[in-house]
PDB file of N, CA and C in Angstrom:
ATOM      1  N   UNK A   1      -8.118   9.217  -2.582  1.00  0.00           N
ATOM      2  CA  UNK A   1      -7.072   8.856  -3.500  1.00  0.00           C
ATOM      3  C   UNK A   1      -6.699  10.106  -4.300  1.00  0.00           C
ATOM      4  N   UNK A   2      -5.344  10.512  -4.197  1.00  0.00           N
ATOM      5  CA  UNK A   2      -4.834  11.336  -4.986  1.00  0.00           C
ATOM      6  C   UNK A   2      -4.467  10.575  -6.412  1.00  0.00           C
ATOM      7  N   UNK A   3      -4.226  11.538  -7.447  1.00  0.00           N
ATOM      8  CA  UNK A   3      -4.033  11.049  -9.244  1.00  0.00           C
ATOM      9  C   UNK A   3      -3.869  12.760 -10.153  1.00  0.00           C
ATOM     10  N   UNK A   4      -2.810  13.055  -9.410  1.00  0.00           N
ATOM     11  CA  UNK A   4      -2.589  14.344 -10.245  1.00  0.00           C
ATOM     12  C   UNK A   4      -1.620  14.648 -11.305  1.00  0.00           C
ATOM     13  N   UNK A   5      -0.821  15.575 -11.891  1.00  0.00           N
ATOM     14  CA  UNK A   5       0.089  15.392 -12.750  1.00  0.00           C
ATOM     15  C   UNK A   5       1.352  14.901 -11.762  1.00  0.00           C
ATOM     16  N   UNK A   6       1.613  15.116 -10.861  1.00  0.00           N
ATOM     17  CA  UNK A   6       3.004  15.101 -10.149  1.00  0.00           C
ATOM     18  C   UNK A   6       2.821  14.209  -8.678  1.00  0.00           C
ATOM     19  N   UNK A   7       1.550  14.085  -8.069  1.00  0.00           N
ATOM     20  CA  UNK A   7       1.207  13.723  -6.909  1.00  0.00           C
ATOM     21  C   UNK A   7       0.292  12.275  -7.303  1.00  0.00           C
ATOM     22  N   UNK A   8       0.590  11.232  -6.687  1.00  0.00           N
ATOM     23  CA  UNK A   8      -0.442  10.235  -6.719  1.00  0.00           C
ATOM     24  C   UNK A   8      -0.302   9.705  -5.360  1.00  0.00           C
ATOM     25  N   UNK A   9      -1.436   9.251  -4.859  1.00  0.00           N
ATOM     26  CA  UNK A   9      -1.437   8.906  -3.035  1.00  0.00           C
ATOM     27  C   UNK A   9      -2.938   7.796  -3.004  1.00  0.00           C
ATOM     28  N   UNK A  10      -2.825   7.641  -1.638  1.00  0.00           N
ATOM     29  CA  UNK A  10      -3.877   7.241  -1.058  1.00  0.00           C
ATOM     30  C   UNK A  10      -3.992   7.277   0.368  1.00  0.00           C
ATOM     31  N   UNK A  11      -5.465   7.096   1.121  1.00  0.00           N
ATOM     32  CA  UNK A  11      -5.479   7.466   2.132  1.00  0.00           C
ATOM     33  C   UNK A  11      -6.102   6.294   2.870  1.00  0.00           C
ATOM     34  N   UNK A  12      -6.074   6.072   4.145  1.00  0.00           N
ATOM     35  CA  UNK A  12      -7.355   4.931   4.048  1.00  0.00           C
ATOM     36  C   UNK A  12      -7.192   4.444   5.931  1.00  0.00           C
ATOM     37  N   UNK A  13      -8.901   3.646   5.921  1.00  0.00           N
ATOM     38  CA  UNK A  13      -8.248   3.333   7.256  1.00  0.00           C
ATOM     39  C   UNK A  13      -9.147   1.821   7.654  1.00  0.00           C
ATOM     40  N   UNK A  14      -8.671   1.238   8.492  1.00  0.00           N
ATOM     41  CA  UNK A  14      -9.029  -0.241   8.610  1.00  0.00           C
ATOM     42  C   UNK A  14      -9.621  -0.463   9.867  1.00  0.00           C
ATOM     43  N   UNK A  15     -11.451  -0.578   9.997  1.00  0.00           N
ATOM     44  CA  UNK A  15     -11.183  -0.678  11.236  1.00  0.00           C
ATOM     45  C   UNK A  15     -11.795  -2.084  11.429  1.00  0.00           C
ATOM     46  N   UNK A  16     -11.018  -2.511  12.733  1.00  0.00           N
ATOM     47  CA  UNK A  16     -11.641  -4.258  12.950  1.00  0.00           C
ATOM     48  C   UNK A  16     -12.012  -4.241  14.530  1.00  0.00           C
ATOM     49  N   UNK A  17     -13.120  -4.985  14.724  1.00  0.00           N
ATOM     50  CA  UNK A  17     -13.727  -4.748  15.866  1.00  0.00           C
ATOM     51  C   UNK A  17     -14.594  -4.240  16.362  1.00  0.00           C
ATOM     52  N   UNK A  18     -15.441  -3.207  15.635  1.00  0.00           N
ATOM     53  CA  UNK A  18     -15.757  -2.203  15.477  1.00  0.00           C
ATOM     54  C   UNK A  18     -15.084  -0.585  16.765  1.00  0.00           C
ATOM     55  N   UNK A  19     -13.725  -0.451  15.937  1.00  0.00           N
ATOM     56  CA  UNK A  19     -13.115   0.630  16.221  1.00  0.00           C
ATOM     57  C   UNK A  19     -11.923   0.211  17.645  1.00  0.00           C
ATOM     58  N   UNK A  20     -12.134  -1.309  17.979  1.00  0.00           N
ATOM     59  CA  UNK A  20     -11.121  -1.866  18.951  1.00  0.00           C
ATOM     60  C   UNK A  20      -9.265  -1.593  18.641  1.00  0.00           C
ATOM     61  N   UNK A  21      -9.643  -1.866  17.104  1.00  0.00           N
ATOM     62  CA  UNK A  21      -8.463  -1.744  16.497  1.00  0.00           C
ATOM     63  C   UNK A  21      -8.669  -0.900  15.385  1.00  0.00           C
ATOM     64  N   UNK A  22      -8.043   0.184  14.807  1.00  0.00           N
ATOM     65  CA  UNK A  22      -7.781   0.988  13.730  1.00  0.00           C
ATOM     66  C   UNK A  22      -6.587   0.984  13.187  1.00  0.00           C
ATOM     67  N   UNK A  23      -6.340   0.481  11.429  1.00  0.00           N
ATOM     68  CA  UNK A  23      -5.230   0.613  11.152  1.00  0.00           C
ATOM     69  C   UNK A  23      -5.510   2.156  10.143  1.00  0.00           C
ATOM     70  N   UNK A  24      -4.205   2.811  10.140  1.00  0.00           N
ATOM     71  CA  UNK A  24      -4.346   4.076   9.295  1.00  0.00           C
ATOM     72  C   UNK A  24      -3.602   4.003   8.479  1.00  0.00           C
ATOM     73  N   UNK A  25      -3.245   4.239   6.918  1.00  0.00           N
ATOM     74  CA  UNK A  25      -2.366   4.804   5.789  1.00  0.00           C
ATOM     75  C   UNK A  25      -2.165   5.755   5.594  1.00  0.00           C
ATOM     76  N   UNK A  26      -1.363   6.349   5.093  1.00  0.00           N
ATOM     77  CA  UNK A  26      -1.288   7.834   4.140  1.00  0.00           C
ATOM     78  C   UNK A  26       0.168   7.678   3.394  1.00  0.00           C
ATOM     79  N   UNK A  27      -0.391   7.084   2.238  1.00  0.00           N
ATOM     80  CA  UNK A  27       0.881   7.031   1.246  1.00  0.00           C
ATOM     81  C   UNK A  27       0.585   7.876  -0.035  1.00  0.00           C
ATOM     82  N   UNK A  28       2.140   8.801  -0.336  1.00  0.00           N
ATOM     83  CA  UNK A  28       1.915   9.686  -1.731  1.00  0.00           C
ATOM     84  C   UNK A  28       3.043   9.628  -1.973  1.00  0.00           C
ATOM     85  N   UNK A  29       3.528   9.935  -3.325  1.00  0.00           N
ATOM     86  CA  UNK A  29       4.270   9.825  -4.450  1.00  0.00           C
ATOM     87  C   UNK A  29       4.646  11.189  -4.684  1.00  0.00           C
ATOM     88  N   UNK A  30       5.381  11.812  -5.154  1.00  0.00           N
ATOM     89  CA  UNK A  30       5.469  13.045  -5.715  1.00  0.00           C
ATOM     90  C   UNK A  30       6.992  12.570  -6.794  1.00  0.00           C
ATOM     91  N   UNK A  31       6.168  12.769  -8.349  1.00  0.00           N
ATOM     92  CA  UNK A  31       6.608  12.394  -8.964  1.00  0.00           C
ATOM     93  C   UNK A  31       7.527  13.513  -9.854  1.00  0.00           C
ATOM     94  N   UNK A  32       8.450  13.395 -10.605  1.00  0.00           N
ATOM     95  CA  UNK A  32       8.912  14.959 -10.907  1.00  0.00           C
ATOM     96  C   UNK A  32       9.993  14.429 -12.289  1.00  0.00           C
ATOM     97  N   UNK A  33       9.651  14.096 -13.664  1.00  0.00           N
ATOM     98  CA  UNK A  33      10.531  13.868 -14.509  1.00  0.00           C
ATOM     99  C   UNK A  33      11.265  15.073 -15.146  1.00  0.00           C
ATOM    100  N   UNK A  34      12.181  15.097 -15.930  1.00  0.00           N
ATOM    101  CA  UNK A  34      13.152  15.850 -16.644  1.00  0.00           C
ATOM    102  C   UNK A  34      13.828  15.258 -17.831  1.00  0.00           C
ATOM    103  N   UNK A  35      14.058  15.482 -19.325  1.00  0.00           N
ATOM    104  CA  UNK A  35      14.555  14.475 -19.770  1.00  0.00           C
ATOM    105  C   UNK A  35      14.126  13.103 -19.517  1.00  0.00           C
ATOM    106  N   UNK A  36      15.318  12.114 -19.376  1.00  0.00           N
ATOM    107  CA  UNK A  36      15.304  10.675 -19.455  1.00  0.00           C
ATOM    108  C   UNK A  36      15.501  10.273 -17.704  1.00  0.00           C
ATOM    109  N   UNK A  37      14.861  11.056 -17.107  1.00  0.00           N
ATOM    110  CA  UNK A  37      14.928  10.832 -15.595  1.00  0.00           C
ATOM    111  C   UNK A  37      14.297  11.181 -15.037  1.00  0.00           C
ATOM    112  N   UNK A  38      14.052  10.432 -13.975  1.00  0.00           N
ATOM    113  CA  UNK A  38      12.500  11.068 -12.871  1.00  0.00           C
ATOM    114  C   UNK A  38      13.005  10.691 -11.827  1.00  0.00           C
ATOM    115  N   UNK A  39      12.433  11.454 -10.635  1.00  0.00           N
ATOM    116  CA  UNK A  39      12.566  11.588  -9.304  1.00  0.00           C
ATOM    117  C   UNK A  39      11.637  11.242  -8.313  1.00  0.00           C
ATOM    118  N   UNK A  40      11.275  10.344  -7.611  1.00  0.00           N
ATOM    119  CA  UNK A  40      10.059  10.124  -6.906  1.00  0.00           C
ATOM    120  C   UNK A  40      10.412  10.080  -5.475  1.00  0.00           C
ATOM    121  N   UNK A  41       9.586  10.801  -4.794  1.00  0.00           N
ATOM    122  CA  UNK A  41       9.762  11.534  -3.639  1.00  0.00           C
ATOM    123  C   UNK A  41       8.348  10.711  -2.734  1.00  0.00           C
ATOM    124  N   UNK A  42       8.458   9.652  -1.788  1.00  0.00           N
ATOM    125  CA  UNK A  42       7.176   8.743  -1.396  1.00  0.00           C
ATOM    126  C   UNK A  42       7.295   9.690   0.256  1.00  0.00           C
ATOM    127  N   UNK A  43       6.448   9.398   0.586  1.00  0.00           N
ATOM    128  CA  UNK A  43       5.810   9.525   1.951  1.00  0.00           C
ATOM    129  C   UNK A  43       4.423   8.500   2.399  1.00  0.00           C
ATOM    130  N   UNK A  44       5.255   7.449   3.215  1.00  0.00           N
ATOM    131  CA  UNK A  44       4.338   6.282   3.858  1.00  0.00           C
ATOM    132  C   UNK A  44       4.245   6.621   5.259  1.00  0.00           C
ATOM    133  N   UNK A  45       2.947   6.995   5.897  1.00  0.00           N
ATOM    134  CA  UNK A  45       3.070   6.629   6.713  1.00  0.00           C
ATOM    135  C   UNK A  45       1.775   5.507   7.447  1.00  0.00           C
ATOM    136  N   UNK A  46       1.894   4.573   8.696  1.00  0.00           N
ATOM    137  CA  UNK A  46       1.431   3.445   8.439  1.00  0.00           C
ATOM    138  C   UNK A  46       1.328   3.329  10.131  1.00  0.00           C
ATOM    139  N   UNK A  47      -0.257   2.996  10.596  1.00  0.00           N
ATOM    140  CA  UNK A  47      -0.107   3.394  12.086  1.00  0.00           C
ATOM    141  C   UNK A  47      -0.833   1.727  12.172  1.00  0.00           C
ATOM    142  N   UNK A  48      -0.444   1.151  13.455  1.00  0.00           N
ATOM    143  CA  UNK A  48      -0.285  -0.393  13.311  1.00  0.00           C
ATOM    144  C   UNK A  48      -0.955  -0.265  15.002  1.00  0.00           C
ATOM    145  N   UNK A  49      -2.146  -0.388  15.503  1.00  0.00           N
ATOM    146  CA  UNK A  49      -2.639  -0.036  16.931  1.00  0.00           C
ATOM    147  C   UNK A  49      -2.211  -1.152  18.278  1.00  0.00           C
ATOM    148  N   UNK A  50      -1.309  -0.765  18.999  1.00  0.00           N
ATOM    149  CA  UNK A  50      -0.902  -1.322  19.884  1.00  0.00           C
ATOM    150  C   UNK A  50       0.892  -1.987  19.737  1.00  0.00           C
ATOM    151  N   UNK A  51       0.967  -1.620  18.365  1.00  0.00           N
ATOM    152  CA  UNK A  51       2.244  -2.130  18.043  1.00  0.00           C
ATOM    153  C   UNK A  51       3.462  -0.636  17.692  1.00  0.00           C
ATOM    154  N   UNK A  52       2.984  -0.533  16.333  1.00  0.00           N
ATOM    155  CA  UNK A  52       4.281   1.065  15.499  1.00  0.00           C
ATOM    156  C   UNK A  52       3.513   1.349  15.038  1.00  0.00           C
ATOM    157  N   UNK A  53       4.165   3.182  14.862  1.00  0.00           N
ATOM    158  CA  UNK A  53       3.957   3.808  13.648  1.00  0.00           C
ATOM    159  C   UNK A  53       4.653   3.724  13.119  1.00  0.00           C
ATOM    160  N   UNK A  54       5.021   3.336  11.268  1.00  0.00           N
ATOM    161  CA  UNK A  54       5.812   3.493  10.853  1.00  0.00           C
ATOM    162  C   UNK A  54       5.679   4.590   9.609  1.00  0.00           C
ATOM    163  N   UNK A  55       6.601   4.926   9.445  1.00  0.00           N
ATOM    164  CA  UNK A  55       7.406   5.864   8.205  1.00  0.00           C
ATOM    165  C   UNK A  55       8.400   5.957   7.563  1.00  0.00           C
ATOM    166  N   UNK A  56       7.886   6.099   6.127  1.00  0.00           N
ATOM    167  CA  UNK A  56       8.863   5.715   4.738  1.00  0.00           C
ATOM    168  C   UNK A  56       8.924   6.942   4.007  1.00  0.00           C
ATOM    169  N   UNK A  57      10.165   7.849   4.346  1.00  0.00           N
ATOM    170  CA  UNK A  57      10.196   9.182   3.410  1.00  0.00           C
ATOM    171  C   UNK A  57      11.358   8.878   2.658  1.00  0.00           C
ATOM    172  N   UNK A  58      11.816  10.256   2.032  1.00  0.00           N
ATOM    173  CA  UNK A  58      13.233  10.217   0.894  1.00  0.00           C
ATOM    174  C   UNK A  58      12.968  10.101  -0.553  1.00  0.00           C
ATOM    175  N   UNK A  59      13.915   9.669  -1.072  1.00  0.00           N
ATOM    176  CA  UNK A  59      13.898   9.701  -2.731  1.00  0.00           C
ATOM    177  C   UNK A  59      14.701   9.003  -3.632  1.00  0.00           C
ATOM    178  N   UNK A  60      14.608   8.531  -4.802  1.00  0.00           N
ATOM    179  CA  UNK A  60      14.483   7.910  -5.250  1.00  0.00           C
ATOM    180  C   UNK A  60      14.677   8.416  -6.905  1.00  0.00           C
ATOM    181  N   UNK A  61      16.541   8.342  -7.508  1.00  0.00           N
ATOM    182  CA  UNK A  61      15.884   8.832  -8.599  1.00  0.00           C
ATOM    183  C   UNK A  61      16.832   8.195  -9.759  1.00  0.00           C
ATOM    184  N   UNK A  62      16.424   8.003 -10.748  1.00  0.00           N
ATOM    185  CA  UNK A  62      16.332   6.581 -11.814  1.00  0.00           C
ATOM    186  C   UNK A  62      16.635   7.854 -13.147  1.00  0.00           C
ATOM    187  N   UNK A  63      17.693   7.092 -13.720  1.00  0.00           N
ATOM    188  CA  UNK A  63      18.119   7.956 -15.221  1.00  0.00           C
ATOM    189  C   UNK A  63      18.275   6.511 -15.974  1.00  0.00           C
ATOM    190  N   UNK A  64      17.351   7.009 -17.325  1.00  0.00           N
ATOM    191  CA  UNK A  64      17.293   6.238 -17.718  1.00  0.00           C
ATOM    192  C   UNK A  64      18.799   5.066 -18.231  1.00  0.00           C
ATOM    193  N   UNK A  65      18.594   3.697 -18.094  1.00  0.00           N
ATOM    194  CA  UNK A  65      19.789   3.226 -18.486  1.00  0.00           C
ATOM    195  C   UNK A  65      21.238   3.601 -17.899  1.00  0.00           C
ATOM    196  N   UNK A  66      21.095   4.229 -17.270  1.00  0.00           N
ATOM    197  CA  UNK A  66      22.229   4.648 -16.438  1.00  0.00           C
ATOM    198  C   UNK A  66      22.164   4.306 -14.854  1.00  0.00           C
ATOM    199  N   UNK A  67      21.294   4.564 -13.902  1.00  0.00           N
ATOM    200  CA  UNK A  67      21.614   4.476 -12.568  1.00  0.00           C
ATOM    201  C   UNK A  67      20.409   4.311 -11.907  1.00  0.00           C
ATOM    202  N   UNK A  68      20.293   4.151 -11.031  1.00  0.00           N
ATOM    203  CA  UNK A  68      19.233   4.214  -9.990  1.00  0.00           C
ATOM    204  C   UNK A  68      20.025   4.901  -8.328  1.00  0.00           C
ATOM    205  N   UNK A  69      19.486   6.073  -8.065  1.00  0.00           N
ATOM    206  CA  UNK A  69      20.319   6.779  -6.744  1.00  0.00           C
ATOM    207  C   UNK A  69      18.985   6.650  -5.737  1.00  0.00           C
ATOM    208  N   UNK A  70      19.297   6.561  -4.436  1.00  0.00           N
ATOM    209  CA  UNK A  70      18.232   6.217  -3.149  1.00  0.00           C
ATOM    210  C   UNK A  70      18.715   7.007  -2.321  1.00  0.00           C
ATOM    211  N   UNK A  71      17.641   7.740  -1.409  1.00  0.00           N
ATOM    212  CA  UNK A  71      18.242   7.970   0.122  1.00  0.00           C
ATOM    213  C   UNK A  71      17.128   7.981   0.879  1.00  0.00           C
ATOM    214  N   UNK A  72      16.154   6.935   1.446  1.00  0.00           N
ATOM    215  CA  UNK A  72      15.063   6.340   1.650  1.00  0.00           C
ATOM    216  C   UNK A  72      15.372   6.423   3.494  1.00  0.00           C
ATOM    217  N   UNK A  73      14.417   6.606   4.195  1.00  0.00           N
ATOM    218  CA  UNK A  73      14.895   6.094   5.393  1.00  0.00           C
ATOM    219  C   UNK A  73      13.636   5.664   6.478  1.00  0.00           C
ATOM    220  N   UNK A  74      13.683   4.546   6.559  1.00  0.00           N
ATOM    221  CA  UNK A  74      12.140   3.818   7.605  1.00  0.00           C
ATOM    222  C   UNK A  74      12.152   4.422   9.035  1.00  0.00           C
ATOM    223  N   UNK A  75      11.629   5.116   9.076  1.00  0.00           N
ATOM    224  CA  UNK A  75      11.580   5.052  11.018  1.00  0.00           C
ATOM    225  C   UNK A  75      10.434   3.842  11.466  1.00  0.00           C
ATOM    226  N   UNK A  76      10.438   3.639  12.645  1.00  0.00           N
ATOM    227  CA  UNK A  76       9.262   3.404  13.254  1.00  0.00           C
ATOM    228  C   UNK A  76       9.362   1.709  13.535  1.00  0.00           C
ATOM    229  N   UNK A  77       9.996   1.071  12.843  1.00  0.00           N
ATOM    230  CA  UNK A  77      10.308  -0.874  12.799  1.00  0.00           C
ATOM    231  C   UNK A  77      11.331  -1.216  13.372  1.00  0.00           C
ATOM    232  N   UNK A  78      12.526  -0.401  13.840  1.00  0.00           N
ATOM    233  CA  UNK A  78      13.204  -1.015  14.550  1.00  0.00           C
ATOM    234  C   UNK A  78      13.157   0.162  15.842  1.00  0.00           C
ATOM    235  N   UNK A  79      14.522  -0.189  16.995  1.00  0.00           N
ATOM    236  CA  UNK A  79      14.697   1.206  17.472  1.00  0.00           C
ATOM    237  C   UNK A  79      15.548   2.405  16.977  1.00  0.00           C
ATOM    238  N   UNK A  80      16.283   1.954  15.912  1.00  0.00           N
ATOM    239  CA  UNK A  80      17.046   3.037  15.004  1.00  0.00           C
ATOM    240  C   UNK A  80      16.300   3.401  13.706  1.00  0.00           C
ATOM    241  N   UNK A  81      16.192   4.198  13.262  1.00  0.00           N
ATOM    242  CA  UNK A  81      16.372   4.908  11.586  1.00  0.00           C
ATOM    243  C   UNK A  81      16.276   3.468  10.565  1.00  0.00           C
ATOM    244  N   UNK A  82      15.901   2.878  10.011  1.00  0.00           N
ATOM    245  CA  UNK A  82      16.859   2.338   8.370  1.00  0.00           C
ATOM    246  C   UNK A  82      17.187   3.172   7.323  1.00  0.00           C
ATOM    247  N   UNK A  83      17.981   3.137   7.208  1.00  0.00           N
ATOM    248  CA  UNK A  83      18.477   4.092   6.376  1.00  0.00           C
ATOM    249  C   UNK A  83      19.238   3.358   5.061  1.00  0.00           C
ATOM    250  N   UNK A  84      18.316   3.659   3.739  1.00  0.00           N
ATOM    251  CA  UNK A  84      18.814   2.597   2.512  1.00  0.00           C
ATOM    252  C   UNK A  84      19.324   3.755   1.329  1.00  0.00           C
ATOM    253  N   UNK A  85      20.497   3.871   1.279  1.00  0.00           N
ATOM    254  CA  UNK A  85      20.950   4.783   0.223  1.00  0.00           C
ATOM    255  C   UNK A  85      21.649   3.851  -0.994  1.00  0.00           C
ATOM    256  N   UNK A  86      22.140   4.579  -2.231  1.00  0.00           N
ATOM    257  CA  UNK A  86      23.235   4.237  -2.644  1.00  0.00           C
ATOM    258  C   UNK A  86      22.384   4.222  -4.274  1.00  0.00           C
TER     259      UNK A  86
END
């Protein structure tokens, strides 16, 4: 487990069966404020055995009382990109 000034994560892995099936994580944060606004920058990625890998990168950034801006994009769950902006 990451817990730093700018970085918070975790790591981890699931195994069932003993080792028939392995699920894997690796999710982190990279956090980055200024003023009345912060920027968070995630990286998921998420390995699912016999099925996907998936992955959740992009960003994410929030002023206070004013807006929330995205440009997030999933690979790995469908056969295209998701791609969630706006």
């Amino acid at each position: 487990m990451w817990n730093s000034g700018t970085v918070k994560g975790i790591v981890g892995k699931l195994d069932v069966d003993n080792g028939a099936r392995v699920y894997t994580m690796d999710a982190k944060i990279h956090v980055e404020q200024k003023g009345k606004s912060a920027t968070y920058r995630p990286t998921v990625n998420l390995t699912i055995p016999d099925w996907k890998n998936l992955q959740i990168v992009g960003s994410v950034t929030y002023k206070d009382m004013e807006s929330v801006d995205s440009d997030l994009q999933i690979t790995g769950a469908t056969e295209s990109p998701i791609n969630v902006t706006g």
